[in-house]
C-alpha atoms as a PDB file:
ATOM      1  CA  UNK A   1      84.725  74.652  59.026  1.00  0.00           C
ATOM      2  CA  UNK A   2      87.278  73.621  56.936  1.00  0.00           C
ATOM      3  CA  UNK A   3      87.655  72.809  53.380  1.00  0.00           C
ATOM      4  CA  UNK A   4      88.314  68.862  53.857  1.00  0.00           C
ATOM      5  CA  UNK A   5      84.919  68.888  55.740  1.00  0.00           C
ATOM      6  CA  UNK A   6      83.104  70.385  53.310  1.00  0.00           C
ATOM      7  CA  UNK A   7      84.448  67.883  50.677  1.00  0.00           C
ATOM      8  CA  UNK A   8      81.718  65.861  49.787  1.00  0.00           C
ATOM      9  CA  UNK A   9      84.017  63.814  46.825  1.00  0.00           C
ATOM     10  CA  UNK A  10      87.384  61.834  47.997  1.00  0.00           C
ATOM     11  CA  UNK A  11      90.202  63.556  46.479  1.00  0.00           C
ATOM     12  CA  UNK A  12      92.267  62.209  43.798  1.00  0.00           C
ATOM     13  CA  UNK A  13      95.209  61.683  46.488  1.00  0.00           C
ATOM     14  CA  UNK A  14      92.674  59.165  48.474  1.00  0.00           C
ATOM     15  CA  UNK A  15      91.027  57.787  45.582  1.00  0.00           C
ATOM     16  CA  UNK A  16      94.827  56.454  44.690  1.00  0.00           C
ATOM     17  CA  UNK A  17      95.161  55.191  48.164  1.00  0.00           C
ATOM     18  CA  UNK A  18      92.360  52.076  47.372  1.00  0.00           C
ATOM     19  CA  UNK A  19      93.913  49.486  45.526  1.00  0.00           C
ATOM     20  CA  UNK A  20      91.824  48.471  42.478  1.00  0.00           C
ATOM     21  CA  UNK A  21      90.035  44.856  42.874  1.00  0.00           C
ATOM     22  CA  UNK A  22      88.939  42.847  39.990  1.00  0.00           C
ATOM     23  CA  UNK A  23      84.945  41.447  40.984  1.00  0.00           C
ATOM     24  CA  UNK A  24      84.689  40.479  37.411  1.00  0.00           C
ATOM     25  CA  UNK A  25      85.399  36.389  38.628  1.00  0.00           C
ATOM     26  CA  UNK A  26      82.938  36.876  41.274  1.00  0.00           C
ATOM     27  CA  UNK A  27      80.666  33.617  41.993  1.00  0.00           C
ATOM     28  CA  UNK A  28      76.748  34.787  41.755  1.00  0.00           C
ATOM     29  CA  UNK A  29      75.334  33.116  45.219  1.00  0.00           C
ATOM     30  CA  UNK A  30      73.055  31.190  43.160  1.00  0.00           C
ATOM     31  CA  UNK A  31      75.577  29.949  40.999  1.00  0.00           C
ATOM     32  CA  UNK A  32      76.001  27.231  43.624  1.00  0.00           C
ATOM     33  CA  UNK A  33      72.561  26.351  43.355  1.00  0.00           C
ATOM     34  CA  UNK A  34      73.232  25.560  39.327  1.00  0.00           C
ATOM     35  CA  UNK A  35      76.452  23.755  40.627  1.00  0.00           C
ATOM     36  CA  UNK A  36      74.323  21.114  42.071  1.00  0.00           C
ATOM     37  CA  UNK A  37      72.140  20.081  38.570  1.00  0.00           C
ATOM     38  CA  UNK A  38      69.080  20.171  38.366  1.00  0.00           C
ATOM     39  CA  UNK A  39      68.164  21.213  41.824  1.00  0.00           C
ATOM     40  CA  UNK A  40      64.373  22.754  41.888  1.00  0.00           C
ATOM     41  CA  UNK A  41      63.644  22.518  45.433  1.00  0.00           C
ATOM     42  CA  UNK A  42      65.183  22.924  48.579  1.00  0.00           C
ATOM     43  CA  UNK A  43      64.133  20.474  51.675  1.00  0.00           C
ATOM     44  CA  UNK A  44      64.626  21.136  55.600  1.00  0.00           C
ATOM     45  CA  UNK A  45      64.837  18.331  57.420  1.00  0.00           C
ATOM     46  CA  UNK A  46      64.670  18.392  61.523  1.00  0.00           C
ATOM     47  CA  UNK A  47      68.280  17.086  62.092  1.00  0.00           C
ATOM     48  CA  UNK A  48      66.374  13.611  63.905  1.00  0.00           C
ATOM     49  CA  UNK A  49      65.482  13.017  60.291  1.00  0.00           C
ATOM     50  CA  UNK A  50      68.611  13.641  58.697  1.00  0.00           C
ATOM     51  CA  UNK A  51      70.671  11.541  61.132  1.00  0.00           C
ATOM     52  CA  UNK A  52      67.953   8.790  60.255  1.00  0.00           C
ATOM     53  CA  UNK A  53      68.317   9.163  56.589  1.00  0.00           C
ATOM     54  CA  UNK A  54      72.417  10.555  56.625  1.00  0.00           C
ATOM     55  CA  UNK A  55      72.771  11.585  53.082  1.00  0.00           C
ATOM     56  CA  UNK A  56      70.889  13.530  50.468  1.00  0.00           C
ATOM     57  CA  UNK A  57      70.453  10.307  48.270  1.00  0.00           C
ATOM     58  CA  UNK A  58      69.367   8.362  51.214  1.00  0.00           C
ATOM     59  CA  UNK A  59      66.479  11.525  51.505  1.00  0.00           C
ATOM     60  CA  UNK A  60      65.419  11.757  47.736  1.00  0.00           C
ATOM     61  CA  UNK A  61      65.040   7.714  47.260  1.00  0.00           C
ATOM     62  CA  UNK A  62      62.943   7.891  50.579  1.00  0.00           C
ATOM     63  CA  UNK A  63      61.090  10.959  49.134  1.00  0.00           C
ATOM     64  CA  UNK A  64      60.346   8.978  45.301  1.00  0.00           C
ATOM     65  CA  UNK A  65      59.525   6.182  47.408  1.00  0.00           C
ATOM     66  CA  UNK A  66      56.738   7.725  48.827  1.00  0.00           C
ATOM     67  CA  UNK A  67      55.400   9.596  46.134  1.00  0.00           C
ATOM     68  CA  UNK A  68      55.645   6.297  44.300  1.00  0.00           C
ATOM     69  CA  UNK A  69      53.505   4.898  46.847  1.00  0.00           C
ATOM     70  CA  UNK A  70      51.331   7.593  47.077  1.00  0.00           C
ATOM     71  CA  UNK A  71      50.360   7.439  43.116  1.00  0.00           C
ATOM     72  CA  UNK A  72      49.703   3.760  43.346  1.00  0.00           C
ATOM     73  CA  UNK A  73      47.045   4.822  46.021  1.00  0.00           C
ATOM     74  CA  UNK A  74      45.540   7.207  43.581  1.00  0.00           C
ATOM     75  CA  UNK A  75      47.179   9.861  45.197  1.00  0.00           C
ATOM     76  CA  UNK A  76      48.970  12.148  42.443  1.00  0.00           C
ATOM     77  CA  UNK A  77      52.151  11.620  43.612  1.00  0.00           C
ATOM     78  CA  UNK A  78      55.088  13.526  42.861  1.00  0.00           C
ATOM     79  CA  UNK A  79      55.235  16.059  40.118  1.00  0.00           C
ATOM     80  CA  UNK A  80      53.834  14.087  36.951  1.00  0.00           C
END
């Protein structure tokens, strides 16, 4: 065998052959999760309900609605 495959570090020739990247700016993925306010919950709707409802307010007004509903059923409702 040779040397080179016995290397088990990149040499300092190599090493100089990556360019250096700055990550520091880097978005954390949940980061777009705090983006949004105060989003606690994500929903999945089948698409048939989506295209019913087509947009997210549209969704959460039908979704208070309900638990509005609910609660003046007795029911508890949504998160009280």
């Amino acid at each position: 065998m040779s040397k080179e495959a016995d290397q088990t570090e990149p040499s300092e020739e190599s090493l100089r052959e990556i360019p250096e990247v700055d990550f520091s700016k880097g978005i954390r993925p949940n980061r777009y999760a705090n983006l949004r306010g105060e989003l606690e919950r994500a929903v999945y709707l089948p698409k048939e309900l989506w295209d019913h409802f087509g947009s997210e307010e549209k969704v959460v007004e039908a979704l208070k609605r309900l638990a509005d509903a609910s609660r003046d059923e007795g029911g508890r409702g949504a998160a009280e």
